[in-house]
C-alpha atoms as a PDB file:
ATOM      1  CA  UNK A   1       0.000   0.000   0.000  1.00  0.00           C
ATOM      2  CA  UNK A   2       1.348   3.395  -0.715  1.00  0.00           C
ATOM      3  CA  UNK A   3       2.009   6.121   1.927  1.00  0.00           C
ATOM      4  CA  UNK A   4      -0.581   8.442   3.477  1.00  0.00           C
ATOM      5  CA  UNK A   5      -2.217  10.651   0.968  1.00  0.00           C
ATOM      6  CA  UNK A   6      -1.253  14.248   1.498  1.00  0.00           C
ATOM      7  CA  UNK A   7      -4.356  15.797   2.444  1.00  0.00           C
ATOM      8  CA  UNK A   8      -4.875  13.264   5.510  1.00  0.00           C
ATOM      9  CA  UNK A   9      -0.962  13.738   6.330  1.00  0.00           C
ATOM     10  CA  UNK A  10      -2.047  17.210   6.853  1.00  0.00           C
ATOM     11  CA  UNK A  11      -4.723  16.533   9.202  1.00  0.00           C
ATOM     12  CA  UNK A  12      -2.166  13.489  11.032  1.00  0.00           C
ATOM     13  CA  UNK A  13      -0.448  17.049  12.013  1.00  0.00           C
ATOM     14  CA  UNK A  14      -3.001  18.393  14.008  1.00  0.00           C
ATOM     15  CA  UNK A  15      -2.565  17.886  18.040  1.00  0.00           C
ATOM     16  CA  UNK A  16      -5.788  15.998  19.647  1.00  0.00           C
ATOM     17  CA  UNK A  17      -6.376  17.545  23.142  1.00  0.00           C
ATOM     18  CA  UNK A  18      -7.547  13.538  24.010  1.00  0.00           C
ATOM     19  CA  UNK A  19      -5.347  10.450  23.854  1.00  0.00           C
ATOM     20  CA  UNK A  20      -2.655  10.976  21.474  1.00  0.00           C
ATOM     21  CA  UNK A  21      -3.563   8.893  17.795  1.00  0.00           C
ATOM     22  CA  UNK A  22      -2.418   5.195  18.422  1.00  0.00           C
ATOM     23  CA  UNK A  23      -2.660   5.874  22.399  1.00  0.00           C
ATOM     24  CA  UNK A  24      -4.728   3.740  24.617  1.00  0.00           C
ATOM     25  CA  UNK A  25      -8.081   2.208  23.587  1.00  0.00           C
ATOM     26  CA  UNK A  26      -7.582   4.003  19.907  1.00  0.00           C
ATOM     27  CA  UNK A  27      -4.810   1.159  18.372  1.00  0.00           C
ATOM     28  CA  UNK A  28      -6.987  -1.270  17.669  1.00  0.00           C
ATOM     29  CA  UNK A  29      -5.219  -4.736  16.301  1.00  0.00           C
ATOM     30  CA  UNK A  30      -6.953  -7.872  14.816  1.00  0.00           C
ATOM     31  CA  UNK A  31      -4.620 -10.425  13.671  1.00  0.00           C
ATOM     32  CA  UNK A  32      -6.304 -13.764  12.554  1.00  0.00           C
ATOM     33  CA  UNK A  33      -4.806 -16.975  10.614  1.00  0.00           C
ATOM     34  CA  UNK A  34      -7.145 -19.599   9.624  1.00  0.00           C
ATOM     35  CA  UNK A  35      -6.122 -23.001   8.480  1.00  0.00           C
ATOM     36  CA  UNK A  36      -7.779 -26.034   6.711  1.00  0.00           C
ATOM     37  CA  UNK A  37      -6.907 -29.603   5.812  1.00  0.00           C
ATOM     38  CA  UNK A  38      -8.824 -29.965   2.445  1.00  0.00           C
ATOM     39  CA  UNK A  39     -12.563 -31.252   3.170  1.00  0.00           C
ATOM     40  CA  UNK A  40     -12.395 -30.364   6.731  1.00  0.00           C
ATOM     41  CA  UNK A  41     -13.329 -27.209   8.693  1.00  0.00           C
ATOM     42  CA  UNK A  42     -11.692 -24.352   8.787  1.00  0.00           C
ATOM     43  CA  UNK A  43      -9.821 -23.477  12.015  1.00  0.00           C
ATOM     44  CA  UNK A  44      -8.569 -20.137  13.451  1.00  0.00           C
ATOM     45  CA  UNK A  45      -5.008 -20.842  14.212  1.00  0.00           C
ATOM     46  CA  UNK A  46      -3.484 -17.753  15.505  1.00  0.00           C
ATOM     47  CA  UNK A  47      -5.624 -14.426  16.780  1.00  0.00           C
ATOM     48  CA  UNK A  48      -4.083 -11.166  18.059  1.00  0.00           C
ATOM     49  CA  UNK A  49      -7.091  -8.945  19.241  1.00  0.00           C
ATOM     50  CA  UNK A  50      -6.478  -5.134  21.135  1.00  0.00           C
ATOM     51  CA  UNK A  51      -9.231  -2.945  22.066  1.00  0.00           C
ATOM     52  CA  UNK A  52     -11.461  -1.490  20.499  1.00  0.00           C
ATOM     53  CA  UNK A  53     -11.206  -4.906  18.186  1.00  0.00           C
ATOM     54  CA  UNK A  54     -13.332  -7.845  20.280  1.00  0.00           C
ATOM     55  CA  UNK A  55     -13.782 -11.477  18.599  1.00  0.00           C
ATOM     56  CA  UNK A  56     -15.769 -13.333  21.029  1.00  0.00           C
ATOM     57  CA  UNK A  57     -14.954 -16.698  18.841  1.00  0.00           C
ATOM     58  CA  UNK A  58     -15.904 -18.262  15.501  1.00  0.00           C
ATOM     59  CA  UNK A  59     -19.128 -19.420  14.191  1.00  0.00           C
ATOM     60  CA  UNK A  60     -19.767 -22.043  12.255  1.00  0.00           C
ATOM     61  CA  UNK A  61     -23.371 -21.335  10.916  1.00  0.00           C
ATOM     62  CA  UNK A  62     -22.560 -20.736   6.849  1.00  0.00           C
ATOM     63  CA  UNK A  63     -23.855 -23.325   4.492  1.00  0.00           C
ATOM     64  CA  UNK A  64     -20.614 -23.372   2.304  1.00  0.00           C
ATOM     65  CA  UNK A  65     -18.659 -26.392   3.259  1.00  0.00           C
ATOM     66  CA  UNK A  66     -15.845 -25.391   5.620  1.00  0.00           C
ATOM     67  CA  UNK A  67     -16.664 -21.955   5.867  1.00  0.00           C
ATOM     68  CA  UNK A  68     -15.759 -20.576   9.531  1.00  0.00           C
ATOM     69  CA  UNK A  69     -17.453 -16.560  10.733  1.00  0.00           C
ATOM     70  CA  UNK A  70     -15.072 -14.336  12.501  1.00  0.00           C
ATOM     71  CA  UNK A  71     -17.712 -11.257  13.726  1.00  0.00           C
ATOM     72  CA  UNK A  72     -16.128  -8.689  14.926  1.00  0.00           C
ATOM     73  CA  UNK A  73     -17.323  -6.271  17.778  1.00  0.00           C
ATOM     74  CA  UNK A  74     -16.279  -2.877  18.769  1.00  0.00           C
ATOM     75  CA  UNK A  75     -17.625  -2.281  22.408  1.00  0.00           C
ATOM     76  CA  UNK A  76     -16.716   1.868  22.366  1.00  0.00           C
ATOM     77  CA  UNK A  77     -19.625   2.565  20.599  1.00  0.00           C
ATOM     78  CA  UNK A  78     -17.599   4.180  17.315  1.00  0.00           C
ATOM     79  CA  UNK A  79     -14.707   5.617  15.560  1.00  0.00           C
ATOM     80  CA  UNK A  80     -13.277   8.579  17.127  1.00  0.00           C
ATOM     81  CA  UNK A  81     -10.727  11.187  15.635  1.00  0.00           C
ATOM     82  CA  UNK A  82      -7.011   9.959  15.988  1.00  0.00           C
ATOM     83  CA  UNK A  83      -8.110   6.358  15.801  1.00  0.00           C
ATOM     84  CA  UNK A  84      -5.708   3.576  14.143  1.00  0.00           C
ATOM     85  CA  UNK A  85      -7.616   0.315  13.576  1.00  0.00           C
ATOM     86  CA  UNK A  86      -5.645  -2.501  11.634  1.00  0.00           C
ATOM     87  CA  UNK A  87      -6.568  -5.889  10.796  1.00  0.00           C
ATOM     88  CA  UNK A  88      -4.726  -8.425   9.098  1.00  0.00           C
ATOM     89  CA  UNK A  89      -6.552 -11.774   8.214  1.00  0.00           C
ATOM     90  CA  UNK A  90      -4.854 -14.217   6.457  1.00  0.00           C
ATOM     91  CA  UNK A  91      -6.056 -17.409   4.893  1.00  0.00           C
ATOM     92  CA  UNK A  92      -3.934 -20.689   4.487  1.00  0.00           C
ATOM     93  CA  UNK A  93      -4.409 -23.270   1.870  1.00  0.00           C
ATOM     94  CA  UNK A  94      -7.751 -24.524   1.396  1.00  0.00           C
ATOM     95  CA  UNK A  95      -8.856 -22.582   4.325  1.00  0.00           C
ATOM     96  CA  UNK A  96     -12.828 -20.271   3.936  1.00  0.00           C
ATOM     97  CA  UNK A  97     -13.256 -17.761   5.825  1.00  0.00           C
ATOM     98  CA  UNK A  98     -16.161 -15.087   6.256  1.00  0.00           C
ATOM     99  CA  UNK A  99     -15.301 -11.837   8.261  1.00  0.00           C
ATOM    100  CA  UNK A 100     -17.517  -9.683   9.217  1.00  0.00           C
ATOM    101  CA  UNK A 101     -18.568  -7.005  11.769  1.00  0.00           C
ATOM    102  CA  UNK A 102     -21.536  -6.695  14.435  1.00  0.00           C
ATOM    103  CA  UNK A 103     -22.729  -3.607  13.262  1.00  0.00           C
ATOM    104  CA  UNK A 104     -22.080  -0.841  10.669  1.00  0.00           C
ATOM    105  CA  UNK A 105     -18.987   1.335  11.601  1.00  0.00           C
ATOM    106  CA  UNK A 106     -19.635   4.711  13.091  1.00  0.00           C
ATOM    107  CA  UNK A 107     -16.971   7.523  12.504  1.00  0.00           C
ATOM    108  CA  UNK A 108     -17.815  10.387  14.668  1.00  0.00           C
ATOM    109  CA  UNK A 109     -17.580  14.161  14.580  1.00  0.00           C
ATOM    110  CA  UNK A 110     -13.961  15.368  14.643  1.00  0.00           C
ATOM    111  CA  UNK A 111     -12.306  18.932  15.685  1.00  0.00           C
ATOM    112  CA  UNK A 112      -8.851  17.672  14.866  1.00  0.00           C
ATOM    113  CA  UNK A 113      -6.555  14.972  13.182  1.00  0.00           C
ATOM    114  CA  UNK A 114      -8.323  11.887  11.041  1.00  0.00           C
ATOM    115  CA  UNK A 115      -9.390   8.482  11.458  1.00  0.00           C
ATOM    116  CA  UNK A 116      -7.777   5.741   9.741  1.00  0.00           C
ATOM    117  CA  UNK A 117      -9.052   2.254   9.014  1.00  0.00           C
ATOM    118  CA  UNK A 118      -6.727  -0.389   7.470  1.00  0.00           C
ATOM    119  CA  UNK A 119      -7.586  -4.728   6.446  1.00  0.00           C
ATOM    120  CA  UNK A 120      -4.759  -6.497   4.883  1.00  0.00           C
ATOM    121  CA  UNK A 121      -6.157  -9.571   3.179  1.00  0.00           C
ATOM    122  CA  UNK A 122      -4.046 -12.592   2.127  1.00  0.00           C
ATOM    123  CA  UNK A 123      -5.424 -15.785   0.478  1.00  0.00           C
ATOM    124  CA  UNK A 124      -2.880 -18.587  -0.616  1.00  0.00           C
ATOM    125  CA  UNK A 125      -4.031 -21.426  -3.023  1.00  0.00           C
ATOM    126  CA  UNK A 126      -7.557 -22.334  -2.969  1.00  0.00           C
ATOM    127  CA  UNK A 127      -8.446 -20.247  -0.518  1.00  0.00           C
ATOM    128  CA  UNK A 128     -11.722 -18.275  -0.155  1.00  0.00           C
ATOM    129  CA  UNK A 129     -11.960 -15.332   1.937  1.00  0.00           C
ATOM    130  CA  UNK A 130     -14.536 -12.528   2.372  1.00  0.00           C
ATOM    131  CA  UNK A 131     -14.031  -9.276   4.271  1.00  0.00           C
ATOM    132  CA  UNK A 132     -17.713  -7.852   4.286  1.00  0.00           C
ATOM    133  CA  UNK A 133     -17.943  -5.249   7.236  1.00  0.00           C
ATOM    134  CA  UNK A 134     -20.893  -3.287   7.846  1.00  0.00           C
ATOM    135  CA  UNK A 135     -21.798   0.050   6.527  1.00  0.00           C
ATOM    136  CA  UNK A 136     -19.434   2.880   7.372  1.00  0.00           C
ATOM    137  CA  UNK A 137     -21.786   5.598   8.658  1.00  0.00           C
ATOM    138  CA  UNK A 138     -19.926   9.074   8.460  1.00  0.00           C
ATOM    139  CA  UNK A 139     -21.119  12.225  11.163  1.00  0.00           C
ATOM    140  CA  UNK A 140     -21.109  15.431  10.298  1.00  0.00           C
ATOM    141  CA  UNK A 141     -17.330  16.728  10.382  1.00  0.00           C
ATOM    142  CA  UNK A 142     -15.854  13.250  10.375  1.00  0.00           C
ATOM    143  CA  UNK A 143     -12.796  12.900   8.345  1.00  0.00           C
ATOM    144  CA  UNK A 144     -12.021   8.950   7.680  1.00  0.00           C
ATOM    145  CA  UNK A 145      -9.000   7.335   5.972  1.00  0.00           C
ATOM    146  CA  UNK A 146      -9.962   3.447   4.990  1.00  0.00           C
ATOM    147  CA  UNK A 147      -7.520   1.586   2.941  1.00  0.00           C
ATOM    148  CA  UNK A 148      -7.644  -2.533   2.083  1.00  0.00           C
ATOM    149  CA  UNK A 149      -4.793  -4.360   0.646  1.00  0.00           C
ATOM    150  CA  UNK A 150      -5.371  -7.742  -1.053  1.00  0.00           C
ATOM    151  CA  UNK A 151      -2.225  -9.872  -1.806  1.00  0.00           C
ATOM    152  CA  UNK A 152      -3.973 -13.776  -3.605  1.00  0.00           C
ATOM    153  CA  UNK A 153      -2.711 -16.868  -4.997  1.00  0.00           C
ATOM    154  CA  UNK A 154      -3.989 -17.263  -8.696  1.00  0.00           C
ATOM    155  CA  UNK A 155      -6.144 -20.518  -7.027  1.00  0.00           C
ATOM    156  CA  UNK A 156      -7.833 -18.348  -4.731  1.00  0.00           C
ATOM    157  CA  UNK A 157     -10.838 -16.292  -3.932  1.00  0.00           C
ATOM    158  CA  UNK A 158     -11.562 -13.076  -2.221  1.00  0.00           C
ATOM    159  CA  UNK A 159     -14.468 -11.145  -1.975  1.00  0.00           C
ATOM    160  CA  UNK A 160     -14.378  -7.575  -0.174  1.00  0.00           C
ATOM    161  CA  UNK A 161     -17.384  -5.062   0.161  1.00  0.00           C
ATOM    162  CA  UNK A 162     -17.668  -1.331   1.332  1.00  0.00           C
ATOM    163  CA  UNK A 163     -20.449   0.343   1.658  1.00  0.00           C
ATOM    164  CA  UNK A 164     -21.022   3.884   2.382  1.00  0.00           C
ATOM    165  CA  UNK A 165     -23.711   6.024   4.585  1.00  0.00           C
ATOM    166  CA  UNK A 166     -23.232   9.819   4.433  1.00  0.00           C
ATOM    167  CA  UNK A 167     -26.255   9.999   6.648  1.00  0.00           C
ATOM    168  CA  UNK A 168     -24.459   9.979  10.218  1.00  0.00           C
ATOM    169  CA  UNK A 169     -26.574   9.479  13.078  1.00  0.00           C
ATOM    170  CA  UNK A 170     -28.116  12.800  13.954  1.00  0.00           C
ATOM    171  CA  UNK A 171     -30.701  15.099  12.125  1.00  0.00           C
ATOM    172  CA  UNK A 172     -28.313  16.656   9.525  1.00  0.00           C
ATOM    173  CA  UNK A 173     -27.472  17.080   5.763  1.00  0.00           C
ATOM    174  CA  UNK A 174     -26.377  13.800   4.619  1.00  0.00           C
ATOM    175  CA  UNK A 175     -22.843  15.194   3.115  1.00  0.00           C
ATOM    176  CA  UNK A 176     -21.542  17.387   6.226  1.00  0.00           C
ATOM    177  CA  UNK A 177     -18.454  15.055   6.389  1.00  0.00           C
ATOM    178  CA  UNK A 178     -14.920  16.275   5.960  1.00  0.00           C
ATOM    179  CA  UNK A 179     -12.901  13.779   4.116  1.00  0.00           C
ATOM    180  CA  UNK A 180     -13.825  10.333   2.513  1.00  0.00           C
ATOM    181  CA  UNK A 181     -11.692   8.170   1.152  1.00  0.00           C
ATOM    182  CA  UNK A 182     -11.580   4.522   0.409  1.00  0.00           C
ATOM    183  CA  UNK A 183      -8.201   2.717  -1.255  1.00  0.00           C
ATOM    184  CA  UNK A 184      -8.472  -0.869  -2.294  1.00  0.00           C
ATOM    185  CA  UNK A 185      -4.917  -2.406  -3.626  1.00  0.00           C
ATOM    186  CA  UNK A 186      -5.202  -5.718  -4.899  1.00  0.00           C
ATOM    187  CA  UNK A 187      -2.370  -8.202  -6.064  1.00  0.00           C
ATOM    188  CA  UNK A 188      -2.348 -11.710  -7.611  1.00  0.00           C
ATOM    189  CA  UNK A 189       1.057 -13.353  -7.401  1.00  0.00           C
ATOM    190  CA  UNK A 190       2.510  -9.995  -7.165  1.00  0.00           C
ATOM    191  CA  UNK A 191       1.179  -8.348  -9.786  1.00  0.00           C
ATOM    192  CA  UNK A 192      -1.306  -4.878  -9.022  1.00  0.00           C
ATOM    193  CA  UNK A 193      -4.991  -6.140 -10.109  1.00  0.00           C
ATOM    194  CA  UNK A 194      -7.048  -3.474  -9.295  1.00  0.00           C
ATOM    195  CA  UNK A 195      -6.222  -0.225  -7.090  1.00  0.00           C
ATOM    196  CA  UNK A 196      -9.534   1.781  -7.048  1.00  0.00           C
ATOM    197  CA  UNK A 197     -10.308   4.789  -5.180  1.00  0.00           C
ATOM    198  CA  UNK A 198     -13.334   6.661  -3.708  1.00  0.00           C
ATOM    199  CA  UNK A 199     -12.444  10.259  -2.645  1.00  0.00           C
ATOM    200  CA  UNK A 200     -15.169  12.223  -1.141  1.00  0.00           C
ATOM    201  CA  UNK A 201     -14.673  15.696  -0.134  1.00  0.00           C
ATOM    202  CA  UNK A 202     -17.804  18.380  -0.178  1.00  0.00           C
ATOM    203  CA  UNK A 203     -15.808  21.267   0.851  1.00  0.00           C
ATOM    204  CA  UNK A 204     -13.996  20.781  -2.721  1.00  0.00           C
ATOM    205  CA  UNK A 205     -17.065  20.018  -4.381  1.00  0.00           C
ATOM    206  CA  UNK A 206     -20.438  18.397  -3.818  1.00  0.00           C
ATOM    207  CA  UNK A 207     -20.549  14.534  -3.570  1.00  0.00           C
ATOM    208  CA  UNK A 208     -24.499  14.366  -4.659  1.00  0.00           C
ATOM    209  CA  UNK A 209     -23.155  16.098  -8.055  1.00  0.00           C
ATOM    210  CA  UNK A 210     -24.335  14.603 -11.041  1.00  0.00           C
ATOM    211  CA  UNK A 211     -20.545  13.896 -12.371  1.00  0.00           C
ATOM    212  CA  UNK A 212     -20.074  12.058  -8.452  1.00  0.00           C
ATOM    213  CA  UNK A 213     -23.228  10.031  -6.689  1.00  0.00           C
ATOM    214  CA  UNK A 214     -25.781  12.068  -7.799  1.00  0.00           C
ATOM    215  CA  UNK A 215     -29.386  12.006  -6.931  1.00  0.00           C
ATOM    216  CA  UNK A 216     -28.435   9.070  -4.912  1.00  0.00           C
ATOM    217  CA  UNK A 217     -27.048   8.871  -0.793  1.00  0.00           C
ATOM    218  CA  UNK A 218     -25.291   5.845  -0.166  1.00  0.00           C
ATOM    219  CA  UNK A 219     -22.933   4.106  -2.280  1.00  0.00           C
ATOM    220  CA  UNK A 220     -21.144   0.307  -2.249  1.00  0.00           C
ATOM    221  CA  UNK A 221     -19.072  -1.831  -3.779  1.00  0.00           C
ATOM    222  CA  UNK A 222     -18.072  -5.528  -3.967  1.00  0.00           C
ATOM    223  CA  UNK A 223     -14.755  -6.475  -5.242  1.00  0.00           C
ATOM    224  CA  UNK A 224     -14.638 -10.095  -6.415  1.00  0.00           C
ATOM    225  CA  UNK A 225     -10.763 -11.271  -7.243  1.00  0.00           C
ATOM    226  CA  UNK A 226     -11.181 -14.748  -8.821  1.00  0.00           C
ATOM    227  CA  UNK A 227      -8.016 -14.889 -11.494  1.00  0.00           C
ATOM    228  CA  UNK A 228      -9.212 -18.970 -12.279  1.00  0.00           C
ATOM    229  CA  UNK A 229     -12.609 -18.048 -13.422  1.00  0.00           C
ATOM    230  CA  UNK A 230     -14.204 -16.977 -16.657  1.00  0.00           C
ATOM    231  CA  UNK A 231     -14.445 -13.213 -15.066  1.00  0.00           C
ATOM    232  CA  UNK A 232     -16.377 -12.466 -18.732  1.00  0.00           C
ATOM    233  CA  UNK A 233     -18.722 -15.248 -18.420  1.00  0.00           C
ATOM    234  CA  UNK A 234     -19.108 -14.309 -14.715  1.00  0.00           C
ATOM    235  CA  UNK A 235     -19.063 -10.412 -14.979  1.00  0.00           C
ATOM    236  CA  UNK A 236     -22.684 -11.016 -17.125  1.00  0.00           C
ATOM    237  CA  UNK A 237     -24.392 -13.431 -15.024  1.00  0.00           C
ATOM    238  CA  UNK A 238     -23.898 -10.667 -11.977  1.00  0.00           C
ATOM    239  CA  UNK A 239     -24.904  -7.930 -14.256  1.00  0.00           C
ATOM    240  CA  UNK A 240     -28.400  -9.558 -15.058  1.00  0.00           C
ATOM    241  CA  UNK A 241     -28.606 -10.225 -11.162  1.00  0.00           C
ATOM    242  CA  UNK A 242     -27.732  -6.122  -9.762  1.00  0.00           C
ATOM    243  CA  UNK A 243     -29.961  -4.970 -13.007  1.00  0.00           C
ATOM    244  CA  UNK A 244     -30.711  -1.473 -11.763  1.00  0.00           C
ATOM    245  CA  UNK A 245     -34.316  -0.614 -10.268  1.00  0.00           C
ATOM    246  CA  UNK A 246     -36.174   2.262  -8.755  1.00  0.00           C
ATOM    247  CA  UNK A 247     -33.728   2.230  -5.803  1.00  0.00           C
ATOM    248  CA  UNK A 248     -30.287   1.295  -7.113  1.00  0.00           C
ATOM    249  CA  UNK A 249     -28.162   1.958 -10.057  1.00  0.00           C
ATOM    250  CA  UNK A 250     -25.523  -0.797 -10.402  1.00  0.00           C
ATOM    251  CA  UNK A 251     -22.210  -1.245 -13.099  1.00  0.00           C
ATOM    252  CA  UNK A 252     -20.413  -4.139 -13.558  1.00  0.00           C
ATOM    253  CA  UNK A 253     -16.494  -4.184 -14.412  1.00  0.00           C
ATOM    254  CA  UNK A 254     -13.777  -6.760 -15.585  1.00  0.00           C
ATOM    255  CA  UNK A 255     -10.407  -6.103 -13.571  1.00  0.00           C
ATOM    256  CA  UNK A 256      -7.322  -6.311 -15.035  1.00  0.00           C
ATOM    257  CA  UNK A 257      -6.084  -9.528 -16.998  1.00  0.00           C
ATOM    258  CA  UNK A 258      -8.935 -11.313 -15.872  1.00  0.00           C
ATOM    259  CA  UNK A 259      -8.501 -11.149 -12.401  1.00  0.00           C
ATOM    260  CA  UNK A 260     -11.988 -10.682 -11.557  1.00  0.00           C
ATOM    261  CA  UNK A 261     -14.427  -7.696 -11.208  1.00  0.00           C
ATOM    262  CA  UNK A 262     -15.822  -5.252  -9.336  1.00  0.00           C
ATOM    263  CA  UNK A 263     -19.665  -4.055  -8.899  1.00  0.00           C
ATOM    264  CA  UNK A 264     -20.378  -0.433  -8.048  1.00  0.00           C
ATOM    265  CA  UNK A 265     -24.113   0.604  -6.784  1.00  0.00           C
ATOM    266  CA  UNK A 266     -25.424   3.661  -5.990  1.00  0.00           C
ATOM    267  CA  UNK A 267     -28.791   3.990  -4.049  1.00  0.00           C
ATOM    268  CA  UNK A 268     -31.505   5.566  -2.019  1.00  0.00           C
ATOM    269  CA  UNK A 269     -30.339   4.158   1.111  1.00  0.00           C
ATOM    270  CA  UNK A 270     -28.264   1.804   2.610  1.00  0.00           C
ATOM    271  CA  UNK A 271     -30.854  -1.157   2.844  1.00  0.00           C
ATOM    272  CA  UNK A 272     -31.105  -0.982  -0.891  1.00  0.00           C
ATOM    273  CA  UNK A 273     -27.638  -0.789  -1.769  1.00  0.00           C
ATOM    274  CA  UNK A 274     -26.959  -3.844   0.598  1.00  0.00           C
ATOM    275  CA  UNK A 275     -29.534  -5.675  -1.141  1.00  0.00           C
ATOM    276  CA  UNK A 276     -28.042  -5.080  -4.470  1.00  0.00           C
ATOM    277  CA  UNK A 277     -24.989  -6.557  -3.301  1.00  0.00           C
ATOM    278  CA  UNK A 278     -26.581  -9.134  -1.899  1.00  0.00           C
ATOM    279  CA  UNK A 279     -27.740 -10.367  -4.968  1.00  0.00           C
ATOM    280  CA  UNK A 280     -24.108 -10.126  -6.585  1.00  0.00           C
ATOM    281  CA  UNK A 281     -22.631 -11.977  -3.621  1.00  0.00           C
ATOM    282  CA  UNK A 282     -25.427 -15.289  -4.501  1.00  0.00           C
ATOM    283  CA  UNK A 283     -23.876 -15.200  -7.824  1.00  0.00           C
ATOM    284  CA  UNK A 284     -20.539 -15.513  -6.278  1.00  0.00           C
ATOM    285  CA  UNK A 285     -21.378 -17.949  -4.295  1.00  0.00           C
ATOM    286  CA  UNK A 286     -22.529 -20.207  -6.467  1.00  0.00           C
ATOM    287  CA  UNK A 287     -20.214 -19.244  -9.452  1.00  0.00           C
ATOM    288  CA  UNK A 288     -16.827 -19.951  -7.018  1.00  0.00           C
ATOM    289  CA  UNK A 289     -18.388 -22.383  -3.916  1.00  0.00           C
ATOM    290  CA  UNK A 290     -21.606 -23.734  -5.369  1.00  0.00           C
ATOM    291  CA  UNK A 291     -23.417 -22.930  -2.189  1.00  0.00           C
ATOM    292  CA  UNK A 292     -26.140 -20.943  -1.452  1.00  0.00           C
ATOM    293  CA  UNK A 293     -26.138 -17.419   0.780  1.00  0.00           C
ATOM    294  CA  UNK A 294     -25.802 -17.758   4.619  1.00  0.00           C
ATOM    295  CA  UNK A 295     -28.559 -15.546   6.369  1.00  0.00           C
ATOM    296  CA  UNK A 296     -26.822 -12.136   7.327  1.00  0.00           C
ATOM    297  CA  UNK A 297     -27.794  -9.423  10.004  1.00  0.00           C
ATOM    298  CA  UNK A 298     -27.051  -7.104   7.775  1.00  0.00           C
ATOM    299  CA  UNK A 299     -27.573  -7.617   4.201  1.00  0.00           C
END
């Protein structure tokens, strides 16, 4: 992953009159290795969790065969300015894993300095791994760094969403935010895949512009990196599934040298968007694991 872009370097600069960024109770750490013998379960070798990261265990309840839950929880009740969250999951051979969070991700108000939320994904050879966190819900004021980094074997799978709610929490105009900006870096065997960037800033410009999200308010994304299927083949059958509606507007792209593809949806809230992606994600599922959804508490 590259360095800190400028504009959130900037804000790093500013003093917090709080715990200092990456002081107590604001470094949060998840470190997870799962493991698999080929037609067994999935097991979580090796966990590192710090506060405000909480994994109470894993959870076996998906249909796909072998497929372990890690659910995060974050028991501070949000995402405060000079907070450093990292999380690092990494998936051995054969080994499925679904990550996921308790409930969306709330980035408060800020007066000072940034908030910076960072997943490194790693999948070696026939692995599957998904990274689908809820929503990130943005307060008026809040300025919020998230960057995901995706390093695969050719054999593997990985499937990442992020999903955006300007709304906040309070009575307010859905793009008072500072700073938004979401980074995904993807490589297969070394080689960059996909590097795609959201950058929402309304002091620079409005984000409900017609040339940005329009007439719509919350925005998602699933990445899907498959290089060892037919991403052509595949990239249609999701497109007839996210066809847009009355609530959602939906695109479907090919990454690079056929290392799999990425569906963008724009909607009239967060439920729809979710649902959009739900659909996309059955594909997936079907397409790469030939198993059917498992129920969700969020999607």
């Amino acid at each position: 992953m590259s360095s800190i872009p400028p504009s959130f370097a900037a804000y790093g600069e500013q003093s917090l009159q709080q715990a200092p960024a990456f002081g107590h109770g604001k470094d949060g750490v998840f470190e997870a290795t799962l493991a698999r013998e080929p037609g067994g379960e999935t097991r979580l070798l090796e966990e590192l969790t710090r506060v405000p990261y909480h994994l109470a265990g894993t959870l076996d309840i998906d249909p796909a065969p072998g497929m372990t839950t890690l659910c995060l929880q974050e028991p501070t009740g949000g995402v405060a300015q000079g907070d450093r969250h990292s999380m690092e999951v990494h998936a051995r051979e054969h080994a499925r894993g679904h990550v996921t969070t308790q409930s969306a991700t709330k980035v408060h108000s800020m007066d000072a300095n940034y908030a910076h939320l960072s997943a490194s994904l790693t999948a070696e050879e026939n692995a599957h791994l998904e990274y689908f966190p809820g929503a990130t819900i943005l307060n008026e004021r809040a300025r919020c760094l998230q960057t995901i980094t995706v390093d695969l074997d050719p054999e593997s799978v990985v499937l990442v969403t992020d999903v955006l709610s300007p709304d906040g929490l309070t009575a307010h105009d859905p793009f008072e935010f500072d700073h938004y900006l979401s980074r995904v870096e993807a490589r297969c065997d070394g080689d960059l895949v996909c590097l795609d960037t959201v950058d929402l800033q309304p002091t620079d410009g409005r984000p409900n512009d017609s040339a940005a999200m329009g007439e719509f308010s919350s925005l998602g994304t699933l990445y899907a990196f498959a290089p060892a299927v037919d991403t052509g083949a595949l990239a249609e059958t999701v497109h007839d599934a996210v066809e847009s509606g009355e609530e959602t507007t939906a695109g479907v792209s090919e990454l690079a040298d056929g290392a799999g593809l990425s569906v963008r949806v724009l909607g009239h809230g967060t439920d729809a968007v979710e649902g959009t992606i739900r659909e996309a994600w059955g594909v997936l599922r079907r397409e790469t694991l030939d198993s059917e959804l498992p129920a969700d508490r969020w999607y």
